[in-house]
N, C-alpha and C. Protein backbone atom coordinates (compact mmCIF):
# COMPACT_ATOMS: atom_id res chain seq x y z
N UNK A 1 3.52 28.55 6.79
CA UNK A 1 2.43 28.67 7.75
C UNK A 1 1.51 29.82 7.30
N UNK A 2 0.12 29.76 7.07
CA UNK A 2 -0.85 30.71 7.17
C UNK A 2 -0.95 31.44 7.95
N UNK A 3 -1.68 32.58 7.90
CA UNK A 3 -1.36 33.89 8.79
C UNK A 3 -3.19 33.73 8.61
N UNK A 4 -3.50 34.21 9.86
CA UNK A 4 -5.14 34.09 10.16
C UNK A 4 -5.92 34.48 8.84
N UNK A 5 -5.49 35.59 8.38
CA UNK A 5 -6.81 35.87 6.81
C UNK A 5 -6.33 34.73 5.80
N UNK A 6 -5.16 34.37 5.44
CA UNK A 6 -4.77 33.08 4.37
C UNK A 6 -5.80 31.98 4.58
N UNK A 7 -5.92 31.72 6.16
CA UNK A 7 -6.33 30.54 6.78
C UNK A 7 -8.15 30.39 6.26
N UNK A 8 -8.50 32.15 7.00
CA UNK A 8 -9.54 31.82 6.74
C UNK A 8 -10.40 31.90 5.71
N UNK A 9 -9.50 32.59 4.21
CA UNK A 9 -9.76 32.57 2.75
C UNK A 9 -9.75 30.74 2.58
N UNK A 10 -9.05 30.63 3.13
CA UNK A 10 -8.71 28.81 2.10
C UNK A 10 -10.21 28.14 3.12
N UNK A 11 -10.56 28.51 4.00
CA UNK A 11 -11.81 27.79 4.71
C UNK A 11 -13.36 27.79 4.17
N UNK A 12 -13.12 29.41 3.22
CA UNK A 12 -14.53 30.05 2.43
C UNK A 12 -14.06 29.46 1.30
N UNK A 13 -13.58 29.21 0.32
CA UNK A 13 -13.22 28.20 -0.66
C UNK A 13 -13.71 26.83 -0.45
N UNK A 14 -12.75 26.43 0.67
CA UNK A 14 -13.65 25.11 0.76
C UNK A 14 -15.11 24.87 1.15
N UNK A 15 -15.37 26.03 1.40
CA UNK A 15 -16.94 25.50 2.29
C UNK A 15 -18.27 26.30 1.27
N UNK A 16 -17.21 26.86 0.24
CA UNK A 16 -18.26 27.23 -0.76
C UNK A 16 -18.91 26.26 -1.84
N UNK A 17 -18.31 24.51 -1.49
CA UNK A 17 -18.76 23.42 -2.21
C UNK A 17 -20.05 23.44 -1.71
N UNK A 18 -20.88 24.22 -0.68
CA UNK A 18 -22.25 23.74 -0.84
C UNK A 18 -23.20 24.78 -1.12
N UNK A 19 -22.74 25.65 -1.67
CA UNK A 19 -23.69 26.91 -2.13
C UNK A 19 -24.50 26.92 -3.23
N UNK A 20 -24.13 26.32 -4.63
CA UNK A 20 -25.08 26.20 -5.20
C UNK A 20 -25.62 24.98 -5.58
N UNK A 21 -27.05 25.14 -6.60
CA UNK A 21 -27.59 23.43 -6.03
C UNK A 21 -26.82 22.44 -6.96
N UNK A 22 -25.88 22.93 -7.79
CA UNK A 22 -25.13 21.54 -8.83
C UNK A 22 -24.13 21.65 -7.83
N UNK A 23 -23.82 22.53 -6.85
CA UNK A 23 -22.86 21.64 -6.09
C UNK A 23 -23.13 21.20 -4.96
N UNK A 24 -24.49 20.83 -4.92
CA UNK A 24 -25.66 20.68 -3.95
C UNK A 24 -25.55 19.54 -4.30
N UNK A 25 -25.34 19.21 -5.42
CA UNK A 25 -25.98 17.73 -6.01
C UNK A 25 -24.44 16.98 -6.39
N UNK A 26 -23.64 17.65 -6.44
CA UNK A 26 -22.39 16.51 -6.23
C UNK A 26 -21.67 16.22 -4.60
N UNK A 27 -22.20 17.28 -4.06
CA UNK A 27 -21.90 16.69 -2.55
C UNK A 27 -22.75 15.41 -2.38
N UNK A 28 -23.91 15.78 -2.14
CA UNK A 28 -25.11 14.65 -2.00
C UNK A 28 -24.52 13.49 -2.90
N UNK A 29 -24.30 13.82 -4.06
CA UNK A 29 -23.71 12.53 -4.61
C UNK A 29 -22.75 11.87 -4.30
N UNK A 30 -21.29 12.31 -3.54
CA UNK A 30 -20.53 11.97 -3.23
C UNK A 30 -20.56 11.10 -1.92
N UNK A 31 -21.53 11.92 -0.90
CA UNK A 31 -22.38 11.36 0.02
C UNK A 31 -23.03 9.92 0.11
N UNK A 32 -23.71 9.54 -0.92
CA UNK A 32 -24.13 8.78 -1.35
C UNK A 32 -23.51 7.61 -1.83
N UNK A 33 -22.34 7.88 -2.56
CA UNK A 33 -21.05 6.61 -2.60
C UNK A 33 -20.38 6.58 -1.46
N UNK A 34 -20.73 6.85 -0.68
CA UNK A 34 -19.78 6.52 0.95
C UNK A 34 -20.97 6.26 1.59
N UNK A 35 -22.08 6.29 1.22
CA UNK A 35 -22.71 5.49 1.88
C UNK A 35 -22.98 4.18 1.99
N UNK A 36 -21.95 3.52 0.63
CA UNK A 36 -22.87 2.75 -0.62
C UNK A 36 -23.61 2.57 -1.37
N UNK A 37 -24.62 3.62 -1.46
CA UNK A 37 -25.44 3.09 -2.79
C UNK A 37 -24.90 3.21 -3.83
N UNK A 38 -24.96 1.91 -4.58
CA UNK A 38 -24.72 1.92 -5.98
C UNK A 38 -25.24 2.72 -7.24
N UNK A 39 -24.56 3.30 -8.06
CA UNK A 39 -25.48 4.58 -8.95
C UNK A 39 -26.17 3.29 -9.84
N UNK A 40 -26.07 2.34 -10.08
CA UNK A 40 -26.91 1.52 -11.07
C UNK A 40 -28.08 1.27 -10.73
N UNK A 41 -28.32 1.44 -9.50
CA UNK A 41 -29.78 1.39 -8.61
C UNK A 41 -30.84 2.58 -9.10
N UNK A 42 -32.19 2.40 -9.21
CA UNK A 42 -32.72 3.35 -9.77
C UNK A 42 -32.98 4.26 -7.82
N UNK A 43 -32.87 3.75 -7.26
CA UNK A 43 -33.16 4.15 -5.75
C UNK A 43 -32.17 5.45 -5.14
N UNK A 44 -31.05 4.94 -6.28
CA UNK A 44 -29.48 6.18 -5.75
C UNK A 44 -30.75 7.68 -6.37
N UNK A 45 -30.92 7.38 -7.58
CA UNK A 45 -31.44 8.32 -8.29
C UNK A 45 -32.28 9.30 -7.94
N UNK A 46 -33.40 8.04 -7.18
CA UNK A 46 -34.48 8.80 -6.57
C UNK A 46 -33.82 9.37 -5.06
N UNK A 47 -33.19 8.78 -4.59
CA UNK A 47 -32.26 8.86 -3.36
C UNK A 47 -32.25 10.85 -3.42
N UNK A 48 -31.17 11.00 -4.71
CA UNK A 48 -30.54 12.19 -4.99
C UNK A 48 -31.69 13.20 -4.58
N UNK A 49 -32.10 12.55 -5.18
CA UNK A 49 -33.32 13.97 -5.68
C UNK A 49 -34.07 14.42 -4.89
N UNK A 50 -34.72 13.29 -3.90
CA UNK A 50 -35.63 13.28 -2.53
C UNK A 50 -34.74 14.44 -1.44
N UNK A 51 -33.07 13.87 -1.33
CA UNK A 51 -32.45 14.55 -0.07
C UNK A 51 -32.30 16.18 -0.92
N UNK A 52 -31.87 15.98 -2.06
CA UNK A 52 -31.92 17.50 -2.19
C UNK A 52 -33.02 18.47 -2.32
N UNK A 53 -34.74 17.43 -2.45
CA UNK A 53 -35.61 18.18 -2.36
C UNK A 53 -35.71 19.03 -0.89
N UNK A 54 -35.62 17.96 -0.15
CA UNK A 54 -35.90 18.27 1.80
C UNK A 54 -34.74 18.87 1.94
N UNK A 55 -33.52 18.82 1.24
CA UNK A 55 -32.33 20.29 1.60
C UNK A 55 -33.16 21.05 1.88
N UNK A 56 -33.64 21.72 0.65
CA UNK A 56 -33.90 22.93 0.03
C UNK A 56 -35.34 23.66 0.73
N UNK A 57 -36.53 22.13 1.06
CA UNK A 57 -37.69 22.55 2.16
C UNK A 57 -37.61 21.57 3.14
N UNK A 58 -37.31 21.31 3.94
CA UNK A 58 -37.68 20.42 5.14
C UNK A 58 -38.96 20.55 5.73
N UNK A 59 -40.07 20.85 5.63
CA UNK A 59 -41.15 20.96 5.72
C UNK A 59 -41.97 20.05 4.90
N UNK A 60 -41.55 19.24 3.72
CA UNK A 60 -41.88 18.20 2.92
C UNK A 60 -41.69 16.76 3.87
N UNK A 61 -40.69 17.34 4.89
CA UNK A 61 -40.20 16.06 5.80
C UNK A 61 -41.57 15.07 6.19
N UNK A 62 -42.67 16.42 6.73
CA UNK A 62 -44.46 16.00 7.03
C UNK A 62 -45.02 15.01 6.18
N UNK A 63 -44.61 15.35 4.79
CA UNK A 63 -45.31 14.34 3.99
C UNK A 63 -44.97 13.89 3.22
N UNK A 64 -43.98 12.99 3.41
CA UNK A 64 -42.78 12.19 2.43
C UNK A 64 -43.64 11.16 1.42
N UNK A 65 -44.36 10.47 1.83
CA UNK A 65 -45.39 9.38 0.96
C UNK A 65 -46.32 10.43 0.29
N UNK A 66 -46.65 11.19 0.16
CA UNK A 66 -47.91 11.98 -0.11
C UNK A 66 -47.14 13.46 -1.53
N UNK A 67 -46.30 13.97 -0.92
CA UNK A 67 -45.69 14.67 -1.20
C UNK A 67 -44.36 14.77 -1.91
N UNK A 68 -43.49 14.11 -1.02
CA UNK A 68 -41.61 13.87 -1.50
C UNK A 68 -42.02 12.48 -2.90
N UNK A 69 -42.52 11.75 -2.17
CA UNK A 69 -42.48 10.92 -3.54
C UNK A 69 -43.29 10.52 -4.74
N UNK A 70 -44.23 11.50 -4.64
CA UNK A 70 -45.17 11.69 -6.00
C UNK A 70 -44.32 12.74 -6.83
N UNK A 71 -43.18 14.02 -6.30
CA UNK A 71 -42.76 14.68 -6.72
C UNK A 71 -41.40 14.15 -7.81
N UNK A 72 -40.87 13.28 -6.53
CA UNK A 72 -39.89 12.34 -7.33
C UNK A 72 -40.05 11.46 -8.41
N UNK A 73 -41.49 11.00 -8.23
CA UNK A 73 -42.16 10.16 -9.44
C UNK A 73 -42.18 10.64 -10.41
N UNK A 74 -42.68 11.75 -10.28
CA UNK A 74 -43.39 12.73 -11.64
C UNK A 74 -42.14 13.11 -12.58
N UNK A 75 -41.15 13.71 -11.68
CA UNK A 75 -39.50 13.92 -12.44
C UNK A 75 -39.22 12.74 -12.98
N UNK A 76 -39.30 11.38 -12.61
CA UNK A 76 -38.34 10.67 -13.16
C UNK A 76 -39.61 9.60 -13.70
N UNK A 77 -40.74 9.90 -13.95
CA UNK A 77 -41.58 9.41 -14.91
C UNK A 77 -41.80 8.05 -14.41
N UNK A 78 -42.14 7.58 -13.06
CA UNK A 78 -42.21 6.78 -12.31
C UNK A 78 -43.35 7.02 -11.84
N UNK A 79 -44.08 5.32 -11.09
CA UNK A 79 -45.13 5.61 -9.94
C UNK A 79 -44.39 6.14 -8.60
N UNK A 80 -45.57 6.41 -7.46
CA UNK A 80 -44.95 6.35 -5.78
C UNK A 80 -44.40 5.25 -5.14
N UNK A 81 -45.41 4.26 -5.77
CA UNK A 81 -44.90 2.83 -5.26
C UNK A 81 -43.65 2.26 -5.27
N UNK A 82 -43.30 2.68 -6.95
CA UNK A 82 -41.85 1.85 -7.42
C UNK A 82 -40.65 2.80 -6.93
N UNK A 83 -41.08 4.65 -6.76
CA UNK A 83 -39.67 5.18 -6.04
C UNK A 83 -39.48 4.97 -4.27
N UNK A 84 -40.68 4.42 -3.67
CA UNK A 84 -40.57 3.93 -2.40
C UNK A 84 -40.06 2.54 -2.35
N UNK A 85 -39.99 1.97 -3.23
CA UNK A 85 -39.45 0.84 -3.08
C UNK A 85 -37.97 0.50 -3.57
N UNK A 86 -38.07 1.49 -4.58
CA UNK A 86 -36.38 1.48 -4.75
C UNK A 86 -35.46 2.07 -3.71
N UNK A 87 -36.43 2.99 -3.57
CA UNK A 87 -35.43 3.71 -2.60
C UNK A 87 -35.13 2.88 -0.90
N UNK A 88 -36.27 1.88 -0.38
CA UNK A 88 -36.24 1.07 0.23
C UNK A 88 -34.91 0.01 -0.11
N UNK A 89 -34.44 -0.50 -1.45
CA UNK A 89 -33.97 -1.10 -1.84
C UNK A 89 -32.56 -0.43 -1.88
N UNK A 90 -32.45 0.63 -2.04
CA UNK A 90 -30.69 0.99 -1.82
C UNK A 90 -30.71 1.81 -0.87
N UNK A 91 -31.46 1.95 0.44
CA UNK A 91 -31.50 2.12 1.79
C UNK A 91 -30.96 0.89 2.25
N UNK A 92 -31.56 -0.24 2.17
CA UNK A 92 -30.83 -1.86 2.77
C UNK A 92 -29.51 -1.83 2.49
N UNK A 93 -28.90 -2.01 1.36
CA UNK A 93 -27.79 -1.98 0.19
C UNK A 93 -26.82 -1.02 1.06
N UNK A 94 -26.94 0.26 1.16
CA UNK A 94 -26.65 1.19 1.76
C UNK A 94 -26.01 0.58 3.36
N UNK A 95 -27.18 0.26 4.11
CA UNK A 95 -26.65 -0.18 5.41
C UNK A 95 -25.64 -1.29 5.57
N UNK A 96 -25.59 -2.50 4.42
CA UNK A 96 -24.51 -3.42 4.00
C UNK A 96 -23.57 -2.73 3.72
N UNK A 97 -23.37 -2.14 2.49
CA UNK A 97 -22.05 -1.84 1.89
C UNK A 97 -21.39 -0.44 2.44
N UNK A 98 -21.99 0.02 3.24
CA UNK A 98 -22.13 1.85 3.59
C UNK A 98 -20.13 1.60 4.36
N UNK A 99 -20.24 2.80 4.50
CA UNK A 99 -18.69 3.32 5.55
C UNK A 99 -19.37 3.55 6.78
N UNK A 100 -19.13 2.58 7.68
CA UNK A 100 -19.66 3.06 8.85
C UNK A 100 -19.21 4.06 9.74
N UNK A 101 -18.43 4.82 9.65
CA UNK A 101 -17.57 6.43 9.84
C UNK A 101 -18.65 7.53 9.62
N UNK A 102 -18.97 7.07 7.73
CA UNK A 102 -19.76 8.12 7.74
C UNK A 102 -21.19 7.91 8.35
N UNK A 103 -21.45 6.53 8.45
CA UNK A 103 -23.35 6.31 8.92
C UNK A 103 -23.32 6.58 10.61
N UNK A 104 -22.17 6.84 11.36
CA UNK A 104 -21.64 6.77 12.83
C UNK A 104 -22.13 8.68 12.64
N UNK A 105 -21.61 9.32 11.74
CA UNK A 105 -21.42 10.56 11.55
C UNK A 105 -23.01 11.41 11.48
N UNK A 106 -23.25 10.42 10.59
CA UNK A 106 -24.94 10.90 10.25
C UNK A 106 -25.85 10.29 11.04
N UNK A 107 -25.68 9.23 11.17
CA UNK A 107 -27.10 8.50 11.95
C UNK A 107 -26.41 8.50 13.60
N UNK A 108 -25.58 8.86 13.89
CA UNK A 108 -24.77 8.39 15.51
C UNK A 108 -25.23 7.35 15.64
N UNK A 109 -25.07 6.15 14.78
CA UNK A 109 -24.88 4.53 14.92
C UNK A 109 -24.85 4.17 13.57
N UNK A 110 -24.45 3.12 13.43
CA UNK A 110 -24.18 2.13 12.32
C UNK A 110 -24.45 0.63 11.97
N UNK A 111 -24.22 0.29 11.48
CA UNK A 111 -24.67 -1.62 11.14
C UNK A 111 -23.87 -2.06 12.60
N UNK A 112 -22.73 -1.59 12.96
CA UNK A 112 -21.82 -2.31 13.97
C UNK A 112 -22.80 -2.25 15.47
N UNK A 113 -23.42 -1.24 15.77
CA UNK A 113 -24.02 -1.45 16.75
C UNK A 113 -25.28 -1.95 16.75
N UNK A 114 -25.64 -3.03 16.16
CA UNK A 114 -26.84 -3.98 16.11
C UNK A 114 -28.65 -3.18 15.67
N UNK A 115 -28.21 -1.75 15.50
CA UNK A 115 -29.59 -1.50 15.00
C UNK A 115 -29.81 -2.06 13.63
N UNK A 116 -31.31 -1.70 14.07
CA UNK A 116 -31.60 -2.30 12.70
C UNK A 116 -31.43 -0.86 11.53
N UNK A 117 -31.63 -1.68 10.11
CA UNK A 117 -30.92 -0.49 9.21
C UNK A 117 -32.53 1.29 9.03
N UNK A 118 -32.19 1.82 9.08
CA UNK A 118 -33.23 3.18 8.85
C UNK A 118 -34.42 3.00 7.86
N UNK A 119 -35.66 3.68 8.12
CA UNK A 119 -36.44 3.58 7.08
C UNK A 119 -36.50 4.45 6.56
N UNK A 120 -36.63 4.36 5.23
CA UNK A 120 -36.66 5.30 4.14
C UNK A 120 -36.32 6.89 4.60
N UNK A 121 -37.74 7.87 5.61
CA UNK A 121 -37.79 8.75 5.77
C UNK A 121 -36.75 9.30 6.63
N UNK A 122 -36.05 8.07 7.84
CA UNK A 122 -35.53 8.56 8.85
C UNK A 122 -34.06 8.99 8.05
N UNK A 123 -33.80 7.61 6.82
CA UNK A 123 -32.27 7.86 6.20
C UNK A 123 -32.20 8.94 5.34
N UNK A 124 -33.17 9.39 4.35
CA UNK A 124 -33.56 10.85 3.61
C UNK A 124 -33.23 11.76 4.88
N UNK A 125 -34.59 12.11 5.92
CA UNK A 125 -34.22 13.61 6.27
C UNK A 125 -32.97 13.88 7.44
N UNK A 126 -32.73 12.69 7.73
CA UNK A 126 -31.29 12.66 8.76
C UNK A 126 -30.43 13.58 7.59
N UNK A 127 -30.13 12.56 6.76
CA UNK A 127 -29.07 13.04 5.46
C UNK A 127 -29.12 14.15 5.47
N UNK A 128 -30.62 14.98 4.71
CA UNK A 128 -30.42 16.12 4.46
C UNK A 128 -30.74 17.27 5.29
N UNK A 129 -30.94 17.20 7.06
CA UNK A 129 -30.89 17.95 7.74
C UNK A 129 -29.47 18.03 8.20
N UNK A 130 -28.40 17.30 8.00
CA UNK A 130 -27.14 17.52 7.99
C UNK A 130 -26.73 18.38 7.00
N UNK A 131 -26.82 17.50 5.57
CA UNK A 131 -26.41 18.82 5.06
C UNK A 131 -26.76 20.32 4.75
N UNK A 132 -27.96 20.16 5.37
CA UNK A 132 -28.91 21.54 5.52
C UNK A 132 -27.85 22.49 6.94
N UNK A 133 -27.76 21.98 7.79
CA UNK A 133 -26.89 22.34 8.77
C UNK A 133 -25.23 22.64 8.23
N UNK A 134 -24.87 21.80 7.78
CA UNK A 134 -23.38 22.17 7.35
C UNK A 134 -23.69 23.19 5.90
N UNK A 135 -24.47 23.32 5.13
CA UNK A 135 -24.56 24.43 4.72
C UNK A 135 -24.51 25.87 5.50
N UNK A 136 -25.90 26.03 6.53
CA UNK A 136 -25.74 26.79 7.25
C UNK A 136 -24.58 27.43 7.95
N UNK A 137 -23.88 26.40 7.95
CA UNK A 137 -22.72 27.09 9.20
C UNK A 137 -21.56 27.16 8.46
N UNK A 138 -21.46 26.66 7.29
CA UNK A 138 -20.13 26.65 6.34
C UNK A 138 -19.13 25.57 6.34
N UNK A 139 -19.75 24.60 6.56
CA UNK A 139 -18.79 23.03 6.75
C UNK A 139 -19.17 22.30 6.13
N UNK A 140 -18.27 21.51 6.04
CA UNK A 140 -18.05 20.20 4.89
C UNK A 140 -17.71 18.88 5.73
N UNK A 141 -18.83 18.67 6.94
CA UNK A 141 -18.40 17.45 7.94
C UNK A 141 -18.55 16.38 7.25
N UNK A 142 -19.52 16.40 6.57
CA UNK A 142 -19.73 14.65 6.51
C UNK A 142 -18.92 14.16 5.32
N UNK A 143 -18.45 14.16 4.22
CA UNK A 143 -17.21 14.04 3.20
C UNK A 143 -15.69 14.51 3.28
């Protein structure tokens, strides 16, 4: 049995998986296969990159078409059009194949309760105002 400081050393260990941004970017990734998206999708890709942009500013949240995805374009040598549409494309994918545990967790509903599946912006900054929050507070809820 742990004795209260054991307990709460082994809690800062674990909750130090979201401190820096490569382990910013394998949470989010891990995230992302429990959601379902498939990494063969160019949409996971842009997926990644969008939620860890709005981690990092949520203030981009304002201008996701204008802003989040000309930025994403430019990195991955893409138009706006084709990363809004991929990313449209393993958003759907996502709501099919997803764990509905974790989309219950993040979205408080899932495919099971008859909504329809999220658009683009709502499934990005939901995502990453969670993990913007479980950073903050030192938790590892949603994985």
């Amino acid at each position: 049995m742990l004795n209260i400081y054991e307990y709460s050393n082994v809690l800062r260990k674990r909750n130090a998986v979201l401190d820096s941004n490569s382990d910013l970017e394998l949470y989010v990734t891990e995230l992302l296969h429990q959601l379902g998206v498939p990494a063969r999708l160019n949409g996971y890709h842009y997926l990644r990159e969008a939620i860890m942009m709005l981690v990092d500013d949520m203030e981009i949240a304002h201008s996701i078409t204008k802003v989040l995805y000309y930025d994403v374009a430019k990195k991955h040598n893409s138009s706006m059009n084709r990363v809004e549409r991929a990313i449209r494309t393993a958003v759907g994918v996502s709501w099919e194949r997803g764990n509905t545990e974790v989309f219950e967790r993040i979205f408080g509903y899932s495919i099971l309760s008859g909504k329809k599946k999220p658009c683009n912006s709502e499934y990005m900054v939901q995502i990453a105002d969670r993990i913007r929050l479980d950073r903050m507070y030192g938790m590892n809820s949603l994985i």
